[in-house]
N, C-alpha and C. Protein backbone atom coordinates (compact mmCIF):
# COMPACT_ATOMS: atom_id res chain seq x y z
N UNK A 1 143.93 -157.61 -135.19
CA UNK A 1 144.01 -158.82 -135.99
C UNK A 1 145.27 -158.83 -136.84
N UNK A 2 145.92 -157.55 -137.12
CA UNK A 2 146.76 -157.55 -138.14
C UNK A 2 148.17 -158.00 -137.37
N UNK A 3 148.32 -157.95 -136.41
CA UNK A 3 149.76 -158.32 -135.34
C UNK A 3 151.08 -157.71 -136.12
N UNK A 4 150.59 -156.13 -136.04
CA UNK A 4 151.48 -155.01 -136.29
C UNK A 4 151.91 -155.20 -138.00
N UNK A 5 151.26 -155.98 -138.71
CA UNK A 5 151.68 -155.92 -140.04
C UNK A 5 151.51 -154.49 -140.84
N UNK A 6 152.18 -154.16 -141.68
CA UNK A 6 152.47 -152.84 -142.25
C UNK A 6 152.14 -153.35 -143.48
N UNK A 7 151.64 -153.06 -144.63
CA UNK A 7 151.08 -152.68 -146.05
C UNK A 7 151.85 -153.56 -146.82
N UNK A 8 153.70 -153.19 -146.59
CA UNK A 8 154.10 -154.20 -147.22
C UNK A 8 154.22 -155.45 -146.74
N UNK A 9 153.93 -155.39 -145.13
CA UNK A 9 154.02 -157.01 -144.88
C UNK A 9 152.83 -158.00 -145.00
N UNK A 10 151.69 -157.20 -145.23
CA UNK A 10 150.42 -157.83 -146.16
C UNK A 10 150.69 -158.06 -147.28
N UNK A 11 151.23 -157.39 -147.81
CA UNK A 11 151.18 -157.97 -149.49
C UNK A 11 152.19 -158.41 -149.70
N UNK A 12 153.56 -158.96 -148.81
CA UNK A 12 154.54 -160.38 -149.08
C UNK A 12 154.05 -161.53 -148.33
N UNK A 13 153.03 -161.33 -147.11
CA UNK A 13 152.14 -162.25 -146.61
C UNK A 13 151.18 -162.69 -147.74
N UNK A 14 150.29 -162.02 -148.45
CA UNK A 14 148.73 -162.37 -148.76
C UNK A 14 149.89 -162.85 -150.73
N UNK A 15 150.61 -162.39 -150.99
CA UNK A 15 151.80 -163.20 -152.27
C UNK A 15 151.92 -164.48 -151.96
N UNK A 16 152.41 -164.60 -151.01
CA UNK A 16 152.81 -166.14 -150.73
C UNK A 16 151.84 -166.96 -149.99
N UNK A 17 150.72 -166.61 -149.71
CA UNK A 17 149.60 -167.38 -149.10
C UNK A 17 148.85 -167.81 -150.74
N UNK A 18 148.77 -166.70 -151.03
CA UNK A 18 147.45 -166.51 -152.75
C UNK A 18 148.65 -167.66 -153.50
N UNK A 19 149.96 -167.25 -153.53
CA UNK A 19 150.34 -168.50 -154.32
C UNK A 19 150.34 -169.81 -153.86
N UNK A 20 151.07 -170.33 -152.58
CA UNK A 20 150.50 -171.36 -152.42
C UNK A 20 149.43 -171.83 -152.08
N UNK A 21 147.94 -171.33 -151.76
CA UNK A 21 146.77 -171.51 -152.11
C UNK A 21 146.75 -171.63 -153.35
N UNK A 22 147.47 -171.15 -154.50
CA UNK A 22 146.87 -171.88 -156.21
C UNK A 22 147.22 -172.70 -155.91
N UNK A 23 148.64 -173.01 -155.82
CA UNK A 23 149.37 -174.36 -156.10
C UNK A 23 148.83 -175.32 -155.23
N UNK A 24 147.92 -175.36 -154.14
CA UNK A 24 146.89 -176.20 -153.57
C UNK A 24 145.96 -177.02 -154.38
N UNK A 25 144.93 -175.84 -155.13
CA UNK A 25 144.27 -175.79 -155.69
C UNK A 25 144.11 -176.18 -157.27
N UNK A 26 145.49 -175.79 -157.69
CA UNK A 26 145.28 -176.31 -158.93
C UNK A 26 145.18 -175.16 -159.94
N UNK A 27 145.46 -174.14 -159.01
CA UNK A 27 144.80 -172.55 -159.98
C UNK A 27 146.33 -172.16 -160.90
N UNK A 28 147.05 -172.33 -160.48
CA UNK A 28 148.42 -171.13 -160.14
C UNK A 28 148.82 -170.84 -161.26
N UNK A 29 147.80 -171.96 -162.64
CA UNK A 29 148.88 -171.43 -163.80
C UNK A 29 147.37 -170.15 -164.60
N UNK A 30 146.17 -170.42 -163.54
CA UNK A 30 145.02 -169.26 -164.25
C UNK A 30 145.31 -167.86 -163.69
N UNK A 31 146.08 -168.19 -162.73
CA UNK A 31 146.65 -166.34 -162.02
C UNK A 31 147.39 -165.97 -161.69
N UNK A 32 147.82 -164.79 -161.87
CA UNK A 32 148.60 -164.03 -161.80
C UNK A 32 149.30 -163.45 -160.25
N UNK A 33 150.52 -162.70 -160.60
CA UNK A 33 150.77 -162.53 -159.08
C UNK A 33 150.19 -161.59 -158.51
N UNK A 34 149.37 -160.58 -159.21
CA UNK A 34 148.66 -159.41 -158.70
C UNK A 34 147.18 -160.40 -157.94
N UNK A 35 146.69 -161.65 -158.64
CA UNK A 35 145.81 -162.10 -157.88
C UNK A 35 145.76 -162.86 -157.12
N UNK A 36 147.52 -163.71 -157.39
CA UNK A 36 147.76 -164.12 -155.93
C UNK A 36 147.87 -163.67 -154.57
N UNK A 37 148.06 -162.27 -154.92
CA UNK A 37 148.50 -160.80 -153.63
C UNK A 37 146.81 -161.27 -152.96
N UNK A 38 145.88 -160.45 -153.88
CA UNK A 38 144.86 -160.07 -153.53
C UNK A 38 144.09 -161.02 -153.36
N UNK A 39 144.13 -163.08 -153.35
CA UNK A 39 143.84 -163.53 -152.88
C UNK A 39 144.47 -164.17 -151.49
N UNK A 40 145.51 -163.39 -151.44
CA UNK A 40 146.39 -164.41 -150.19
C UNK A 40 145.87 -163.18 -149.06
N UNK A 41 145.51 -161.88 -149.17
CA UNK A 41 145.34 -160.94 -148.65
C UNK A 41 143.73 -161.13 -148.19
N UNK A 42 142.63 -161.25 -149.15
CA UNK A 42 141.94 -161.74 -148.68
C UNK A 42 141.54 -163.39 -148.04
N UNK A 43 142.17 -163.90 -148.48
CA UNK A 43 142.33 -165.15 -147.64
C UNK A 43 143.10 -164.91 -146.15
N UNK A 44 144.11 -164.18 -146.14
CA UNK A 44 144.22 -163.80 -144.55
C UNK A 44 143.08 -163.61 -143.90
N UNK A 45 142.11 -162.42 -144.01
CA UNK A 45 141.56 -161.67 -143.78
C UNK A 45 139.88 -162.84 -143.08
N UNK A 46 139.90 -163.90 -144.25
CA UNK A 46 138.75 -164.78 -144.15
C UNK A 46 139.48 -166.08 -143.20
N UNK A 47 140.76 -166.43 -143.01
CA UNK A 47 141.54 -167.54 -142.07
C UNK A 47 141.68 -166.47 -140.92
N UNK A 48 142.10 -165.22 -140.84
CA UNK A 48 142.24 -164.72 -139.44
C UNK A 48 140.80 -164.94 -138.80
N UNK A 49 139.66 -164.54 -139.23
CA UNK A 49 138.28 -164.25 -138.70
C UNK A 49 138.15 -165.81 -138.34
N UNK A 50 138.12 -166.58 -139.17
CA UNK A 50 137.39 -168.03 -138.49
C UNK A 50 138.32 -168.49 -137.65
N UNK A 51 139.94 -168.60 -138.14
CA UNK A 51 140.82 -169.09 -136.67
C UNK A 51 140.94 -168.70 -135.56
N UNK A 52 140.23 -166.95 -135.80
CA UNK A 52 140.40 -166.04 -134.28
C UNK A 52 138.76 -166.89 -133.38
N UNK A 53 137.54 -167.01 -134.50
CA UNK A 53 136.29 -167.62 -134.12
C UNK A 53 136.59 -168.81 -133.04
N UNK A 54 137.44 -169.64 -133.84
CA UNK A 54 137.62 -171.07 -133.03
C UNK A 54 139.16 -171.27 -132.23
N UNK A 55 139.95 -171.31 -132.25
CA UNK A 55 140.84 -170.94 -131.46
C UNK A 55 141.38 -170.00 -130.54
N UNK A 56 140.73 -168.67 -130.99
CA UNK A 56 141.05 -167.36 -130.37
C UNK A 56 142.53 -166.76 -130.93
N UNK A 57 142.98 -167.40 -132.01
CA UNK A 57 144.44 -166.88 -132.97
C UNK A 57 144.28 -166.62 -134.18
N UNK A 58 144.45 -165.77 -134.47
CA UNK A 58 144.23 -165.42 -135.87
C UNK A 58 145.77 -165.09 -136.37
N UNK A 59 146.23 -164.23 -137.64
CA UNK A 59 146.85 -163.61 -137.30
C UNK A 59 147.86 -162.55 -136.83
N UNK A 60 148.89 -163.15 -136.80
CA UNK A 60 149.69 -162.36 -135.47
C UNK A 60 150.74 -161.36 -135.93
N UNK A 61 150.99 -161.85 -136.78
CA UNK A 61 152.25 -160.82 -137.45
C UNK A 61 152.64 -161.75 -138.80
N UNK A 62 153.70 -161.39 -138.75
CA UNK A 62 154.89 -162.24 -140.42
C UNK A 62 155.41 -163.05 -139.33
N UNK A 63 154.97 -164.13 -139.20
CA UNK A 63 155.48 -165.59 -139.12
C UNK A 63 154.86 -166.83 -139.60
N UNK A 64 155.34 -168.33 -139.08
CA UNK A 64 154.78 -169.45 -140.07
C UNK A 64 153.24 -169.58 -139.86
N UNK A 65 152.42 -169.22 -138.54
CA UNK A 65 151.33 -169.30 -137.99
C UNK A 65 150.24 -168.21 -139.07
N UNK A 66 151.11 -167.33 -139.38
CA UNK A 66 150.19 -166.05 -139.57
C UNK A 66 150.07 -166.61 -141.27
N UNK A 67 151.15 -167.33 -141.61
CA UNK A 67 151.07 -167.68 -143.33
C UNK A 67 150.23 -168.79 -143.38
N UNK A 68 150.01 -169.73 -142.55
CA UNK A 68 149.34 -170.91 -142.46
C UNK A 68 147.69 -170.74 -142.30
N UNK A 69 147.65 -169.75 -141.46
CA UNK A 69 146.25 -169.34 -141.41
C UNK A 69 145.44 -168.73 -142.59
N UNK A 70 146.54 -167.92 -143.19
CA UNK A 70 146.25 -166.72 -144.66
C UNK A 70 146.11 -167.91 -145.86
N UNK A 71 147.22 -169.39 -146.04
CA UNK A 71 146.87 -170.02 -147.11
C UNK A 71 145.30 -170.49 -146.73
N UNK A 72 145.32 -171.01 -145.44
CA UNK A 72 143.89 -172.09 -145.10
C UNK A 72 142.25 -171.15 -146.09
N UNK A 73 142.71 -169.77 -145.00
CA UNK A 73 141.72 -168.91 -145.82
C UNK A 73 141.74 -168.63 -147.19
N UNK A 74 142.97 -168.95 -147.91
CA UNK A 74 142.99 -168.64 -149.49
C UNK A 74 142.61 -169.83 -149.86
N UNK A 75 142.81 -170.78 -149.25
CA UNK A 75 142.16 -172.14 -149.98
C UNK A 75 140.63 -172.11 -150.19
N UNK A 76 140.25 -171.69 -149.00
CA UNK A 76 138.71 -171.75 -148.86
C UNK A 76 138.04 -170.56 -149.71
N UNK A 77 138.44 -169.80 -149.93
CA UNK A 77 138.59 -168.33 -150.48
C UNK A 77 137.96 -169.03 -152.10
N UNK A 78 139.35 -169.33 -152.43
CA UNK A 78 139.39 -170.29 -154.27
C UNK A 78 138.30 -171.17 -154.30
N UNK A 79 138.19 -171.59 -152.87
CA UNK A 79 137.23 -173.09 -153.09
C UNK A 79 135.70 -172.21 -153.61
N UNK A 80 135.95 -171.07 -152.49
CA UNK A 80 134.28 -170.48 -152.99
C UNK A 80 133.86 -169.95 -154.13
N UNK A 81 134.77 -169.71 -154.12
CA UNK A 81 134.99 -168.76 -155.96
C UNK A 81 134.69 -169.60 -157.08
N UNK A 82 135.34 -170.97 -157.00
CA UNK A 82 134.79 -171.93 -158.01
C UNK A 82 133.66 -172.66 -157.62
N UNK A 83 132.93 -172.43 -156.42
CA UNK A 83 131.50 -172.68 -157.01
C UNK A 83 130.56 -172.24 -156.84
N UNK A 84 131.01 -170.29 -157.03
CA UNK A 84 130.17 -169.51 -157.42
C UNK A 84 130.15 -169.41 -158.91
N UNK A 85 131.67 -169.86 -159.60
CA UNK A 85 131.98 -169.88 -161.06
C UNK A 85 130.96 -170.97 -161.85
N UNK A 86 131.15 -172.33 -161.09
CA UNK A 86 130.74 -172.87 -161.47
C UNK A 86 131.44 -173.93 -162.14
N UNK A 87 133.41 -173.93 -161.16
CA UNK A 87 134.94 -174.25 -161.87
C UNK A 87 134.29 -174.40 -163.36
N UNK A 88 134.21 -173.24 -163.59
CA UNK A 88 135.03 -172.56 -164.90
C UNK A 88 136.48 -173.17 -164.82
């Protein structure tokens, strides 16, 4: 699933997914870049699994496909989070 990504190319992937997933969302000025990492990282992680579910692509490496998939999942990621919060 990871399409040869290495440690640091997760966490300049799951940076720039977690941030523009805030700036989607509306979050970006409640977090930080350590939780943009660790939401763009898990938002990969939750967009690879459902895009690999329905398309059969998840993804693939550091390109525009693999960032597009990681924001979709950080969006949905934030979305869940605020209404387990309760948008706090």
């Amino acid at each position: 699933m990871g399409g040869g990504l290495g440690i640091l190319g997760w966490i300049v992937l799951g940076g720039l997914a977690g941030w523009l997933a805030s700036l989607i969302t509306g979050r970006s000025r409640r977090q930080g870049c350590l939780m943009d990492i660790v939401v763009g990282i898990v938002g990969a992680l939750v967009g690879g699994f459902l895009f690999n579910a329905v398309t059969g692509v998840g993804v693939t490496g550091f390109n525009a496909w693999s960032l597009f998939v990681a924001v979709i999942g950080a969006v949905i990621l934030i979305w869940i989070l605020g209404l387990i919060r309760g948008r706090s």
